[in-house]
Protein backbone atom coordinates (compact mmCIF):
# COMPACT_ATOMS: atom_id res chain seq x y z
CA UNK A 1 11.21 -11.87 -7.62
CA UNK A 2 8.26 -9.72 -6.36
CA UNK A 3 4.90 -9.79 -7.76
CA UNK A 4 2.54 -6.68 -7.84
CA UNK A 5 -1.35 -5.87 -7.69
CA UNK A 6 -2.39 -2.62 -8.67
CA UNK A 7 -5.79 -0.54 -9.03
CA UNK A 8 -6.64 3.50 -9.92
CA UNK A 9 -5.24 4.54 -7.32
CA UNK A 10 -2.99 2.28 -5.42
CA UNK A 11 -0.02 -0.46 -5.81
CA UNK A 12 1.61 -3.10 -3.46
CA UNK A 13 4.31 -5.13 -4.55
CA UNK A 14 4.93 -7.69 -2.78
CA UNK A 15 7.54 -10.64 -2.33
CA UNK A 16 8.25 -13.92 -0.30
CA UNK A 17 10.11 -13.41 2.92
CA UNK A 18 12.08 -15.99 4.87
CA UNK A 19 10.94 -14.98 9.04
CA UNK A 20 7.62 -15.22 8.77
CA UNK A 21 7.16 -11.79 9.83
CA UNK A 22 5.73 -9.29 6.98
CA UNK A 23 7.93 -6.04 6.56
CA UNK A 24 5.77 -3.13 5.50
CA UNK A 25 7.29 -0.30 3.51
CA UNK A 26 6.05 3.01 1.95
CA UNK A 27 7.43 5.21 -1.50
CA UNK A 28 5.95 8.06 -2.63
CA UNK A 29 7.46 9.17 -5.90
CA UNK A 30 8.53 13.37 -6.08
CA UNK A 31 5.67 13.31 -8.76
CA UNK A 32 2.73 13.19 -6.29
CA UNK A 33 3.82 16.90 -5.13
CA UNK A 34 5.65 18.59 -2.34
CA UNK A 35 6.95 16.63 1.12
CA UNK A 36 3.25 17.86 2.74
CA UNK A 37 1.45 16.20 0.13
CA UNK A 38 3.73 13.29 0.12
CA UNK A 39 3.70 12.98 3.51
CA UNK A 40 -0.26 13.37 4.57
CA UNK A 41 -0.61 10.28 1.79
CA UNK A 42 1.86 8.10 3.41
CA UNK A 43 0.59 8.92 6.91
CA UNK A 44 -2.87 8.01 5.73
CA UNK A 45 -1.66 4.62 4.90
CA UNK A 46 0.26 3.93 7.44
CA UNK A 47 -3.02 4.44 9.53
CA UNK A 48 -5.14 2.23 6.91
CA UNK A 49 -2.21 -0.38 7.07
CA UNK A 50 -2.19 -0.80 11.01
CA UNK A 51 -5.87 -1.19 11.08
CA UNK A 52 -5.46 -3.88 8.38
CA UNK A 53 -1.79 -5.59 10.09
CA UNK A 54 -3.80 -8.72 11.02
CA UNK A 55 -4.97 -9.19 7.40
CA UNK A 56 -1.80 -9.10 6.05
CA UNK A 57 -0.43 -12.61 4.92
CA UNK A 58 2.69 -13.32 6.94
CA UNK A 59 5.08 -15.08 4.25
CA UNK A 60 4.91 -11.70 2.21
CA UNK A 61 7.06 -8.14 2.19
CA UNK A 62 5.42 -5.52 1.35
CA UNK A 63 5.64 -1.94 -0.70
CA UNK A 64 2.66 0.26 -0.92
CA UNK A 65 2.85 2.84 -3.64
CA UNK A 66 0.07 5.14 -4.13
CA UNK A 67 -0.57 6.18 -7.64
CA UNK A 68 -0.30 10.24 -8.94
CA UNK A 69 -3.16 11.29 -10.23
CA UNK A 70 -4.85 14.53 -10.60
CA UNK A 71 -7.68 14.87 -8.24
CA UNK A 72 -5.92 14.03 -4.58
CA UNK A 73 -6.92 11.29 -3.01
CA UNK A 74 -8.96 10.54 -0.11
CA UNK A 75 -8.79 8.44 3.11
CA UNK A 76 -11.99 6.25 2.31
CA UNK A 77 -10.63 5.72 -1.29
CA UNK A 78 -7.45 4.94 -0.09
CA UNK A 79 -8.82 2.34 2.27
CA UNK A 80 -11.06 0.61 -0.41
CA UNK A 81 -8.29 0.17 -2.57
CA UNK A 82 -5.84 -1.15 0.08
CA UNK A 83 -8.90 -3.58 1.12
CA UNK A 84 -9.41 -4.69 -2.71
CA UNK A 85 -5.61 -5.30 -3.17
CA UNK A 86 -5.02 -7.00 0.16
CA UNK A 87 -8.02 -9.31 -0.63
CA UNK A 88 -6.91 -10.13 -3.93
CA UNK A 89 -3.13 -10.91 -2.63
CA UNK A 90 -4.59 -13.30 0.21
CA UNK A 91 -6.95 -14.90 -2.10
CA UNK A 92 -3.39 -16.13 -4.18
C-alpha cells in the first residue's frame, strides 16, 4: 500500500493513515554498523524530524530509513535530504 521516495542517502516510505495524525517511525538496518552508530543516526533524525513535524502532511505514516553507505553521514546532509524528500512527498 505504501509508496516510497528515496535519495543518496535517505528513504521514507510512506502510507495513508485513517486519524489524521502522522505516525513517525525509524529502522536502521544491522548493516549501517554497531548500536552507537545506529543509534547517533537515528537520534540525528529524530532531531531533524521534530524540527520539520509541522511540515509533515497529516494523512501520511511515515518510515525514515537512512541509507548505508561508506563515508558516514552527517547532520547537514541528513537534513537536506529529509528536506528534499519531505518536499517532494507534499508536492504529491
Amino acid at each position: 500500500n505504501g509508496k516510497s521516495v528515496n535519495d543518496k542517502n535517505l528513504v521514507i516510505v510512506f502510507c495513508h493513515n485513517k486519524n489524521g495524525k502522522p505516525k513517525i517511525g525509524f529502522s536502521v538496518s544491522k548493516k549501517y554498523g554497531k548500536a552507537v552508530k545506529r543509534n547517533k543516526v537515528k537520534r540525528r533524525l529524530k532531531e531533524i524530524i521534530n524540527k520539520r513535524y509541522n511540515f509533515l502532511n497529516t494523512k501520511y505514516n511515515y518510515i525514515f530509513l537512512p541509507r548505508t553507505l561508506e563515508k558516514p553521514v552527517t547532520f547537514a546532509q541528513l537534513e537536506k535530504s529529509a528536506d528534499f524528500l519531505i518536499e517532494k512527498i507534499n508536492k504529491g
